[in-house]
PDB file of N, CA and C in Angstrom:
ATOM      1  N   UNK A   1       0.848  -1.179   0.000  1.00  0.00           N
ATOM      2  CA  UNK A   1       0.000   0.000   0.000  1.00  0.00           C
ATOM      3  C   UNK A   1       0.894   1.244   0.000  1.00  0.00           C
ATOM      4  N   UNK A   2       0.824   2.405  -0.810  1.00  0.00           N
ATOM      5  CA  UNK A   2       1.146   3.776  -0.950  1.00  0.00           C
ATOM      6  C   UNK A   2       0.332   4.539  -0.525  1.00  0.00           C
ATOM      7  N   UNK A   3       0.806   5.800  -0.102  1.00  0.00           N
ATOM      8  CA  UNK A   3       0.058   6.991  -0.388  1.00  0.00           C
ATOM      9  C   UNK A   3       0.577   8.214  -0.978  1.00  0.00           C
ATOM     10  N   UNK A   4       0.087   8.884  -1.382  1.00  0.00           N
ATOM     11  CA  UNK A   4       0.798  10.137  -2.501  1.00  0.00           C
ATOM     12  C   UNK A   4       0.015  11.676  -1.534  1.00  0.00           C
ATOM     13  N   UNK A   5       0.822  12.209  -1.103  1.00  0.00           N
ATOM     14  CA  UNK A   5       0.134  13.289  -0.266  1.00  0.00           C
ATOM     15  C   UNK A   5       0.992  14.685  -0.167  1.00  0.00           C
ATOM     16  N   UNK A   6       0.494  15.791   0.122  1.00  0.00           N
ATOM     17  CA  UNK A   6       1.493  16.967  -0.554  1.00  0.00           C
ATOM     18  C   UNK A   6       1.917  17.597   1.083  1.00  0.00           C
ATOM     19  N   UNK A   7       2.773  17.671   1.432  1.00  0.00           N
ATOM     20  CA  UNK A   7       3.647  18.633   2.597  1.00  0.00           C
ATOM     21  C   UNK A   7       2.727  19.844   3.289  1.00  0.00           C
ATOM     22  N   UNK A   8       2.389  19.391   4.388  1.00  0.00           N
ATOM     23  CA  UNK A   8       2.056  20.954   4.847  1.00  0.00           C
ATOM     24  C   UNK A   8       3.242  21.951   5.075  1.00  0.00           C
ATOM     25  N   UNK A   9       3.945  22.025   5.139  1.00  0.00           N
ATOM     26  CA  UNK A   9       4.815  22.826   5.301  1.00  0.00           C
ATOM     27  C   UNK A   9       5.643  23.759   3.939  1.00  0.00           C
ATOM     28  N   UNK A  10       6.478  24.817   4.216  1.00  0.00           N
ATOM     29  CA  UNK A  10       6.261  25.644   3.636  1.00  0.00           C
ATOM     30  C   UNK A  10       6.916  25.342   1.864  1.00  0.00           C
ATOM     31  N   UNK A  11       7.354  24.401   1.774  1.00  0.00           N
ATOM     32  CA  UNK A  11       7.877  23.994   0.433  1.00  0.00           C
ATOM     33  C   UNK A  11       6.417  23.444  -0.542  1.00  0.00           C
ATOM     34  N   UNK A  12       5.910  22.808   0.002  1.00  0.00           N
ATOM     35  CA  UNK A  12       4.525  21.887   0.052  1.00  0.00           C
ATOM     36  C   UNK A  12       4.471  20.933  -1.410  1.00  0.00           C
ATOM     37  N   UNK A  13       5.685  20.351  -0.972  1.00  0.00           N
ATOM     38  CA  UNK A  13       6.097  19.234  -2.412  1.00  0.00           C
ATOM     39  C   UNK A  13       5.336  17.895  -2.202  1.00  0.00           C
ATOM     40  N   UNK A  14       5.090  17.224  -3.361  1.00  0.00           N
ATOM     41  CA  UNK A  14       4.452  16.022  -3.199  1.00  0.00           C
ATOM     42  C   UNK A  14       5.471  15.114  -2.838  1.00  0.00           C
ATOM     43  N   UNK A  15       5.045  14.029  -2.045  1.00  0.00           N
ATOM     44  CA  UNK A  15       5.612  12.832  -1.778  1.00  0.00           C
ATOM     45  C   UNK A  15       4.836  11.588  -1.887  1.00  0.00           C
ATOM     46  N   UNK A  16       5.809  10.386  -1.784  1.00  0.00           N
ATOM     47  CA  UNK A  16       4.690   9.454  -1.357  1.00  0.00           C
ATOM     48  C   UNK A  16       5.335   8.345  -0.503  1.00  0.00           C
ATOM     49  N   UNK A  17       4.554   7.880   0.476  1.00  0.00           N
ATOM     50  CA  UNK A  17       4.982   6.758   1.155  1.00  0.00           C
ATOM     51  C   UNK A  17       4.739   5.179   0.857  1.00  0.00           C
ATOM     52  N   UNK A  18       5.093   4.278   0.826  1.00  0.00           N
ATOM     53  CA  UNK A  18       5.231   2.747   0.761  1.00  0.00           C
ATOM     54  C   UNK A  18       4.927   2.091   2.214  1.00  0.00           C
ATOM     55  N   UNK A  19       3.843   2.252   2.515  1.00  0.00           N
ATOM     56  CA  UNK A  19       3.800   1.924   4.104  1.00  0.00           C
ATOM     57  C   UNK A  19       4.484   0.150   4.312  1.00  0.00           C
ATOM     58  N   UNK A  20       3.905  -0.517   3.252  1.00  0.00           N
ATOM     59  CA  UNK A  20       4.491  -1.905   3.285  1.00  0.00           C
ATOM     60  C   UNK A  20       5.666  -2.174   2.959  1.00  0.00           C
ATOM     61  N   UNK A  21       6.860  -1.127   2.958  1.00  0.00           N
ATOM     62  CA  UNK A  21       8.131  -0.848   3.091  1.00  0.00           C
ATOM     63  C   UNK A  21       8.697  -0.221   4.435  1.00  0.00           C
ATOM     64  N   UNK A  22       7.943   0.146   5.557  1.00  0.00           N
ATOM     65  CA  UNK A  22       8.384   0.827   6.826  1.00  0.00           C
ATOM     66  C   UNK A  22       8.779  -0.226   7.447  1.00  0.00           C
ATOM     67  N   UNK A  23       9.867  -0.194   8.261  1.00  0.00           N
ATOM     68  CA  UNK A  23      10.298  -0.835   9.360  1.00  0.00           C
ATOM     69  C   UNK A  23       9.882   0.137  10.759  1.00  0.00           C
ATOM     70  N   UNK A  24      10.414  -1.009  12.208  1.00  0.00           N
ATOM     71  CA  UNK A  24      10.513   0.076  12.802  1.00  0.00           C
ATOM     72  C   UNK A  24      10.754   0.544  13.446  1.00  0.00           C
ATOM     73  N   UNK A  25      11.869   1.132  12.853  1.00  0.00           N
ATOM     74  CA  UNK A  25      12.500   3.138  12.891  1.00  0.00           C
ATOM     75  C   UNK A  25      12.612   4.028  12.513  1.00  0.00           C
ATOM     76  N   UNK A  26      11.369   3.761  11.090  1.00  0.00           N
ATOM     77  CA  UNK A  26      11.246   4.689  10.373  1.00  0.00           C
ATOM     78  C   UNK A  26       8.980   4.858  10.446  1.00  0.00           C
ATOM     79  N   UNK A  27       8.536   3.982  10.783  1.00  0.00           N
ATOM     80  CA  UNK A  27       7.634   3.343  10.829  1.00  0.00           C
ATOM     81  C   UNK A  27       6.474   5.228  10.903  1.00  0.00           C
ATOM     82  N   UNK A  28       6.605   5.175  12.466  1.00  0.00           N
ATOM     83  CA  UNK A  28       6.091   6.380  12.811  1.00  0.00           C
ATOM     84  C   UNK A  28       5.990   7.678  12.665  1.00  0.00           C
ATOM     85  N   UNK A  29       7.184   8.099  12.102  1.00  0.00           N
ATOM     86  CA  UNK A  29       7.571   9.513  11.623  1.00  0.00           C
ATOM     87  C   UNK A  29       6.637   9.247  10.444  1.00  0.00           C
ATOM     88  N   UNK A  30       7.353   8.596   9.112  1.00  0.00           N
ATOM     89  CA  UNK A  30       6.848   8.759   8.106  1.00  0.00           C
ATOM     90  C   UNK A  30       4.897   8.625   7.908  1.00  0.00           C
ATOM     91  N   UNK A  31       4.182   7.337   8.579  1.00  0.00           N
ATOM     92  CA  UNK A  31       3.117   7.900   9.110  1.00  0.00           C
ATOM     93  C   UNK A  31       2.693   8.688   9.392  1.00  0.00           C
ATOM     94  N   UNK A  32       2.937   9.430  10.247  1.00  0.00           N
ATOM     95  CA  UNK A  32       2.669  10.765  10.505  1.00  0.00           C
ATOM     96  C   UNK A  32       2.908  11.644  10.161  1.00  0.00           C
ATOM     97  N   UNK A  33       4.262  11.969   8.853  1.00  0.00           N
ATOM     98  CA  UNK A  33       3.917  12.772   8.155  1.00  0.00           C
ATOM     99  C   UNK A  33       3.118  13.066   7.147  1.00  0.00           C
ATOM    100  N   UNK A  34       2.964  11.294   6.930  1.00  0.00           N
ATOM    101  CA  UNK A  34       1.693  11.602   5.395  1.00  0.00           C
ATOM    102  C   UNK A  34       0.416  12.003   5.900  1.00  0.00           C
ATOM    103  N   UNK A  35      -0.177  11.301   7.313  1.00  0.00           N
ATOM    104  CA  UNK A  35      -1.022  12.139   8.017  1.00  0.00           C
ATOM    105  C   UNK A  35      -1.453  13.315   8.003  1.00  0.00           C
ATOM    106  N   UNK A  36      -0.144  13.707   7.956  1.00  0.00           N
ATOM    107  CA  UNK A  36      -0.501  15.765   8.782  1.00  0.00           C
ATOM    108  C   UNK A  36      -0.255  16.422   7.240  1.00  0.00           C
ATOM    109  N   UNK A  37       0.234  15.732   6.063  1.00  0.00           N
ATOM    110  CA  UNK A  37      -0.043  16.430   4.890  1.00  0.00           C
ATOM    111  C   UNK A  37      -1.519  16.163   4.575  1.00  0.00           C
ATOM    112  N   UNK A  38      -1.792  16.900   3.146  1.00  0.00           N
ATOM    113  CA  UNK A  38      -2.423  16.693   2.221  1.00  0.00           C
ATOM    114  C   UNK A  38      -3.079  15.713   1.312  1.00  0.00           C
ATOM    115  N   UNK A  39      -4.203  14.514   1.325  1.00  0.00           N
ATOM    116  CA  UNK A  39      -4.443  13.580   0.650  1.00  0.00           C
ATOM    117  C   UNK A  39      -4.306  13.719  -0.446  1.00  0.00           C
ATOM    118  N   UNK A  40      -3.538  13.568  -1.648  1.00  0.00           N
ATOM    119  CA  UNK A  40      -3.902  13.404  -2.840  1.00  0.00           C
ATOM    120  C   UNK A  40      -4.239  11.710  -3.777  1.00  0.00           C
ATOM    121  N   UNK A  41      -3.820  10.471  -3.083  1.00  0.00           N
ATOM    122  CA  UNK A  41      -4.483   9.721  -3.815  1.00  0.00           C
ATOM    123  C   UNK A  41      -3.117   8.270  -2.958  1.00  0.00           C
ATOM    124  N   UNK A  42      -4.254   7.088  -2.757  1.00  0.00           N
ATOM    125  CA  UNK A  42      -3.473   5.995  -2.059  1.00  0.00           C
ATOM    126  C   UNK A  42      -4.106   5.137  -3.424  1.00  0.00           C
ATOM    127  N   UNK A  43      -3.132   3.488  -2.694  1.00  0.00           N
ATOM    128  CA  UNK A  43      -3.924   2.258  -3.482  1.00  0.00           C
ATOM    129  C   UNK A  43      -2.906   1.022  -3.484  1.00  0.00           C
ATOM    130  N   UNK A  44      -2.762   0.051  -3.867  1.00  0.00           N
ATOM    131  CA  UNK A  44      -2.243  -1.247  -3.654  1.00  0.00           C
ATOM    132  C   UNK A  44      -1.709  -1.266  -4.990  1.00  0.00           C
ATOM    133  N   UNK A  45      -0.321  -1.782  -5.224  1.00  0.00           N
ATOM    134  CA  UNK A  45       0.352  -1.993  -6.152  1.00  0.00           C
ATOM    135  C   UNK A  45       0.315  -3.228  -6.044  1.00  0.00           C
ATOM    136  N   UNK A  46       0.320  -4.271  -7.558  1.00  0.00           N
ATOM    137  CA  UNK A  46       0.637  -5.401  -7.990  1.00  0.00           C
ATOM    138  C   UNK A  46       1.989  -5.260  -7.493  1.00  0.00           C
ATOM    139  N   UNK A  47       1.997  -6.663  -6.688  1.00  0.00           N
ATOM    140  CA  UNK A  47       3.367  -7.343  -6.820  1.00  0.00           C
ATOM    141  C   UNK A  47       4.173  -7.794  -7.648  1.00  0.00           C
ATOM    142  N   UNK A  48       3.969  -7.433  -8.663  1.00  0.00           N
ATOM    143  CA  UNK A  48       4.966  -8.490  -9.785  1.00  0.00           C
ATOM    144  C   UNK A  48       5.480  -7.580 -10.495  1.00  0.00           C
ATOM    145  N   UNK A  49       4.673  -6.119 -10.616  1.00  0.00           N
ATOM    146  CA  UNK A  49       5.016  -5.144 -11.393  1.00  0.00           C
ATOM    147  C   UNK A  49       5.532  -3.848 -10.348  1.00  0.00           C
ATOM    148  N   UNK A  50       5.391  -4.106  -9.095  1.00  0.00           N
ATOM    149  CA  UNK A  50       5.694  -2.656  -8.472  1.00  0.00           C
ATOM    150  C   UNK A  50       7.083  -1.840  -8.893  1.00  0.00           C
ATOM    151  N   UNK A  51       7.829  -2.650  -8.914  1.00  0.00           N
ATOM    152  CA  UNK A  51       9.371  -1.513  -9.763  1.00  0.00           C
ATOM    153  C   UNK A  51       9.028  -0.762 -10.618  1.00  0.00           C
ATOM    154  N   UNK A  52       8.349  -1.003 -11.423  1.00  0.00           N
ATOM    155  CA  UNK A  52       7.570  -0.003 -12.975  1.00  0.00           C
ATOM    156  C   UNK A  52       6.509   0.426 -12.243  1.00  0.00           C
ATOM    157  N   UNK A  53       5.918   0.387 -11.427  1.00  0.00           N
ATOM    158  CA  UNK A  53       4.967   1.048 -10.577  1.00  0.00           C
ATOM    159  C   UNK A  53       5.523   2.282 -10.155  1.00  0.00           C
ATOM    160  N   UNK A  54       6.206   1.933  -9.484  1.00  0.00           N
ATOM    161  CA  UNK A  54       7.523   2.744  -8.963  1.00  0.00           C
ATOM    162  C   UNK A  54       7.886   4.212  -9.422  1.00  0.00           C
ATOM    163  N   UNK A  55       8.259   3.737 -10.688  1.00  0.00           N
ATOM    164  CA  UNK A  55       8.922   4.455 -11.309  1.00  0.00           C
ATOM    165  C   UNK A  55       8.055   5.677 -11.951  1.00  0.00           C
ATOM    166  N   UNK A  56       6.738   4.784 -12.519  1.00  0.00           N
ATOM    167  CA  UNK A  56       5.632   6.042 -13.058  1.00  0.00           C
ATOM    168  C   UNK A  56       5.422   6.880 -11.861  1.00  0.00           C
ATOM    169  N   UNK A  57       5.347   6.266 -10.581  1.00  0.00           N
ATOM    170  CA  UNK A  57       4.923   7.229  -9.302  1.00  0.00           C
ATOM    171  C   UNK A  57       5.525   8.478  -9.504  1.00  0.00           C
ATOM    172  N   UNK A  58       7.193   7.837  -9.226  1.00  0.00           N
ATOM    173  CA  UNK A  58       8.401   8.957  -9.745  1.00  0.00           C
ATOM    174  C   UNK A  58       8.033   9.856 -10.427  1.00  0.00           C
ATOM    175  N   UNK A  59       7.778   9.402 -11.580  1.00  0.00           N
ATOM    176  CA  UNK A  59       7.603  10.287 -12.778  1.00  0.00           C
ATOM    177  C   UNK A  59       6.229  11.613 -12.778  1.00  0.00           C
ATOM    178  N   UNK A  60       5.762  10.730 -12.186  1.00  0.00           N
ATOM    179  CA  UNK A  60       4.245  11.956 -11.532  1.00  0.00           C
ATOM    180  C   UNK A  60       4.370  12.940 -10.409  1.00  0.00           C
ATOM    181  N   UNK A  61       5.143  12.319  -9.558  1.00  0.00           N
ATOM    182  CA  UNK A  61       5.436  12.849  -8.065  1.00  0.00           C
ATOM    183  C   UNK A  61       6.695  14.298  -9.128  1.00  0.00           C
ATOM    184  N   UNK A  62       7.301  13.960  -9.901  1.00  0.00           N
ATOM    185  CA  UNK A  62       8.524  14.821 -10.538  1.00  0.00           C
ATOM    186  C   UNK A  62       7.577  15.897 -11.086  1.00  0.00           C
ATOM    187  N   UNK A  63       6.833  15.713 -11.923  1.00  0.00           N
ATOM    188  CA  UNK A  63       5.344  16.734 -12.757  1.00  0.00           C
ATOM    189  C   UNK A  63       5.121  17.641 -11.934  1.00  0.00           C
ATOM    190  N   UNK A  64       4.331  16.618 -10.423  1.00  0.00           N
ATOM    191  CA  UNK A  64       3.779  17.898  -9.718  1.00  0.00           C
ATOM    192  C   UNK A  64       4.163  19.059  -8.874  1.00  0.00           C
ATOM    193  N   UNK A  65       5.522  18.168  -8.386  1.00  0.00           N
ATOM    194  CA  UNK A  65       6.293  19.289  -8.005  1.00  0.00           C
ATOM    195  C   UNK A  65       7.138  20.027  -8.822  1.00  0.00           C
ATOM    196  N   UNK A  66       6.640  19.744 -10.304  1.00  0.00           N
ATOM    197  CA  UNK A  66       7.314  20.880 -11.316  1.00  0.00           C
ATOM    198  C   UNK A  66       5.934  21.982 -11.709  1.00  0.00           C
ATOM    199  N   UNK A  67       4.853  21.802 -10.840  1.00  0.00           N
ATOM    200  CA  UNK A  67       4.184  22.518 -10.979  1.00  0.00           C
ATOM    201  C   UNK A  67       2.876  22.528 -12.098  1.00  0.00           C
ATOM    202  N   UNK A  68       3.099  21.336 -12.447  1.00  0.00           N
ATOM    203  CA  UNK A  68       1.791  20.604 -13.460  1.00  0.00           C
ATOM    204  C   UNK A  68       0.657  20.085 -12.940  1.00  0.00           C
ATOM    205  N   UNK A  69      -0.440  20.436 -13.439  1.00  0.00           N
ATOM    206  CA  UNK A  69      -1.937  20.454 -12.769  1.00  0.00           C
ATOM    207  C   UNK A  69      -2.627  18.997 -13.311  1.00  0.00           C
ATOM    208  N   UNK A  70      -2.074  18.188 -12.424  1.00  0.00           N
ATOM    209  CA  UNK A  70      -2.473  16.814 -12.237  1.00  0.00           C
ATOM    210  C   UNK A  70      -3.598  16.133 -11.589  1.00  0.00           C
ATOM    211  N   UNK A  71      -5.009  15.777 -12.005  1.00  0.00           N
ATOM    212  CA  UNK A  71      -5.580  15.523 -10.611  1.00  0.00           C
ATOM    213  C   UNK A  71      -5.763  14.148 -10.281  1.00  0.00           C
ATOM    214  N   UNK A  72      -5.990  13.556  -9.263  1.00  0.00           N
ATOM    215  CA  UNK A  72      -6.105  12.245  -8.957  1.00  0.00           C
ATOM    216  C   UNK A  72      -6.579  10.973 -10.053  1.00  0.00           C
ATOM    217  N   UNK A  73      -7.471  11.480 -10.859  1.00  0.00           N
ATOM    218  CA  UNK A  73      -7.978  10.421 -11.676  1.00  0.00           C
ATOM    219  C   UNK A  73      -6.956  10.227 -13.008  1.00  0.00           C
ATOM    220  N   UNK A  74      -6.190  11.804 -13.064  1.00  0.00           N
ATOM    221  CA  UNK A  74      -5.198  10.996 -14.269  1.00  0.00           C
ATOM    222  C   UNK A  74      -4.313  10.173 -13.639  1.00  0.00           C
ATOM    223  N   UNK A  75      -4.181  10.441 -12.624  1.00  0.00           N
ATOM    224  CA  UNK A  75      -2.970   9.892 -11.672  1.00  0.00           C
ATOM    225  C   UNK A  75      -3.454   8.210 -11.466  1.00  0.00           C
ATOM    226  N   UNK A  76      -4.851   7.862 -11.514  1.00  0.00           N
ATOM    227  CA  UNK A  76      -4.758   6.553 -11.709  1.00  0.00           C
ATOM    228  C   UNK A  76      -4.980   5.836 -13.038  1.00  0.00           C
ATOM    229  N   UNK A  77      -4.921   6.846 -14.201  1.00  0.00           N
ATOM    230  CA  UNK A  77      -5.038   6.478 -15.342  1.00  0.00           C
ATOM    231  C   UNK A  77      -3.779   5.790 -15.585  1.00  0.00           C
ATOM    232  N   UNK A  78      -3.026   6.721 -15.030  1.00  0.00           N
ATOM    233  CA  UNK A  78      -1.113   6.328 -15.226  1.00  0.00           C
ATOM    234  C   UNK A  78      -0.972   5.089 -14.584  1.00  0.00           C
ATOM    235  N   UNK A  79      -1.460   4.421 -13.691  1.00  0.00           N
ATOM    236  CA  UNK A  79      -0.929   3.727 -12.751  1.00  0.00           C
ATOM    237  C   UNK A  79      -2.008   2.422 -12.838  1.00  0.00           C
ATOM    238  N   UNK A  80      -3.120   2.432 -14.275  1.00  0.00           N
ATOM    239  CA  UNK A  80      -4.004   1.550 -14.197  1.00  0.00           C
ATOM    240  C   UNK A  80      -3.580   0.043 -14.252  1.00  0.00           C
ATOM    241  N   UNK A  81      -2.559  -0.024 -14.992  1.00  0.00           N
ATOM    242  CA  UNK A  81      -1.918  -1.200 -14.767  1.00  0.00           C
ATOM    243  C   UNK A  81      -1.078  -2.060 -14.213  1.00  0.00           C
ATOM    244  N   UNK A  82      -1.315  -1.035 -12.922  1.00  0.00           N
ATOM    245  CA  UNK A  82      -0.444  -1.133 -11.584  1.00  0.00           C
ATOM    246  C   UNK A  82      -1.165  -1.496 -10.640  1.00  0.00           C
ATOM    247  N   UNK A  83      -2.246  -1.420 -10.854  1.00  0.00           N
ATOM    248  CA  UNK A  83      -3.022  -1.123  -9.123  1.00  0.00           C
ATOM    249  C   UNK A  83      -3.630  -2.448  -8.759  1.00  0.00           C
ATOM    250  N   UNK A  84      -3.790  -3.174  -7.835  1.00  0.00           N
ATOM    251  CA  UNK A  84      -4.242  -4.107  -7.251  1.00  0.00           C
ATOM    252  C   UNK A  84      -5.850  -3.634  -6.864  1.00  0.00           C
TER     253      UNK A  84
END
């Protein structure tokens, strides 16, 4: 499971987390920061394909913090053959 969520704070760049990648000592922080940001869009990646999953994330997460007006549903257009 991911989530894609934008920074409250004063930069307010998109990120996204891999929660089924936290260990934990990293577990809680990162939780809680996607928390206290901005929802822009979660969902379950195929296992077989998540590296190329991955990478389109990249490639979207790079767009929006270049300032391109993206909204959630293209964002799973990109990722339709990713998503569990």
């Amino acid at each position: 499971m991911f989530q894609i969520y934008r920074e409250e704070s004063y930069n307010r760049r998109y990120k996204v987390v891999y929660f089924t990648e936290l260990n934990e000592h990293n577990k809680e922080t990162e939780i809680n920061r996607a928390m206290a940001g901005e929802y822009f869009f979660d969902g379950f990646l195929i296992e077989t394909h998540k590296e190329e999953a991955k990478a389109i994330i990249d490639r979207v997460l790079t767009r929006l913090n270049d300032g391109e007006a993206i909204g959630a549903d293209e964002f799973e257009r990109e990722l339709a053959g990713y998503l569990a």
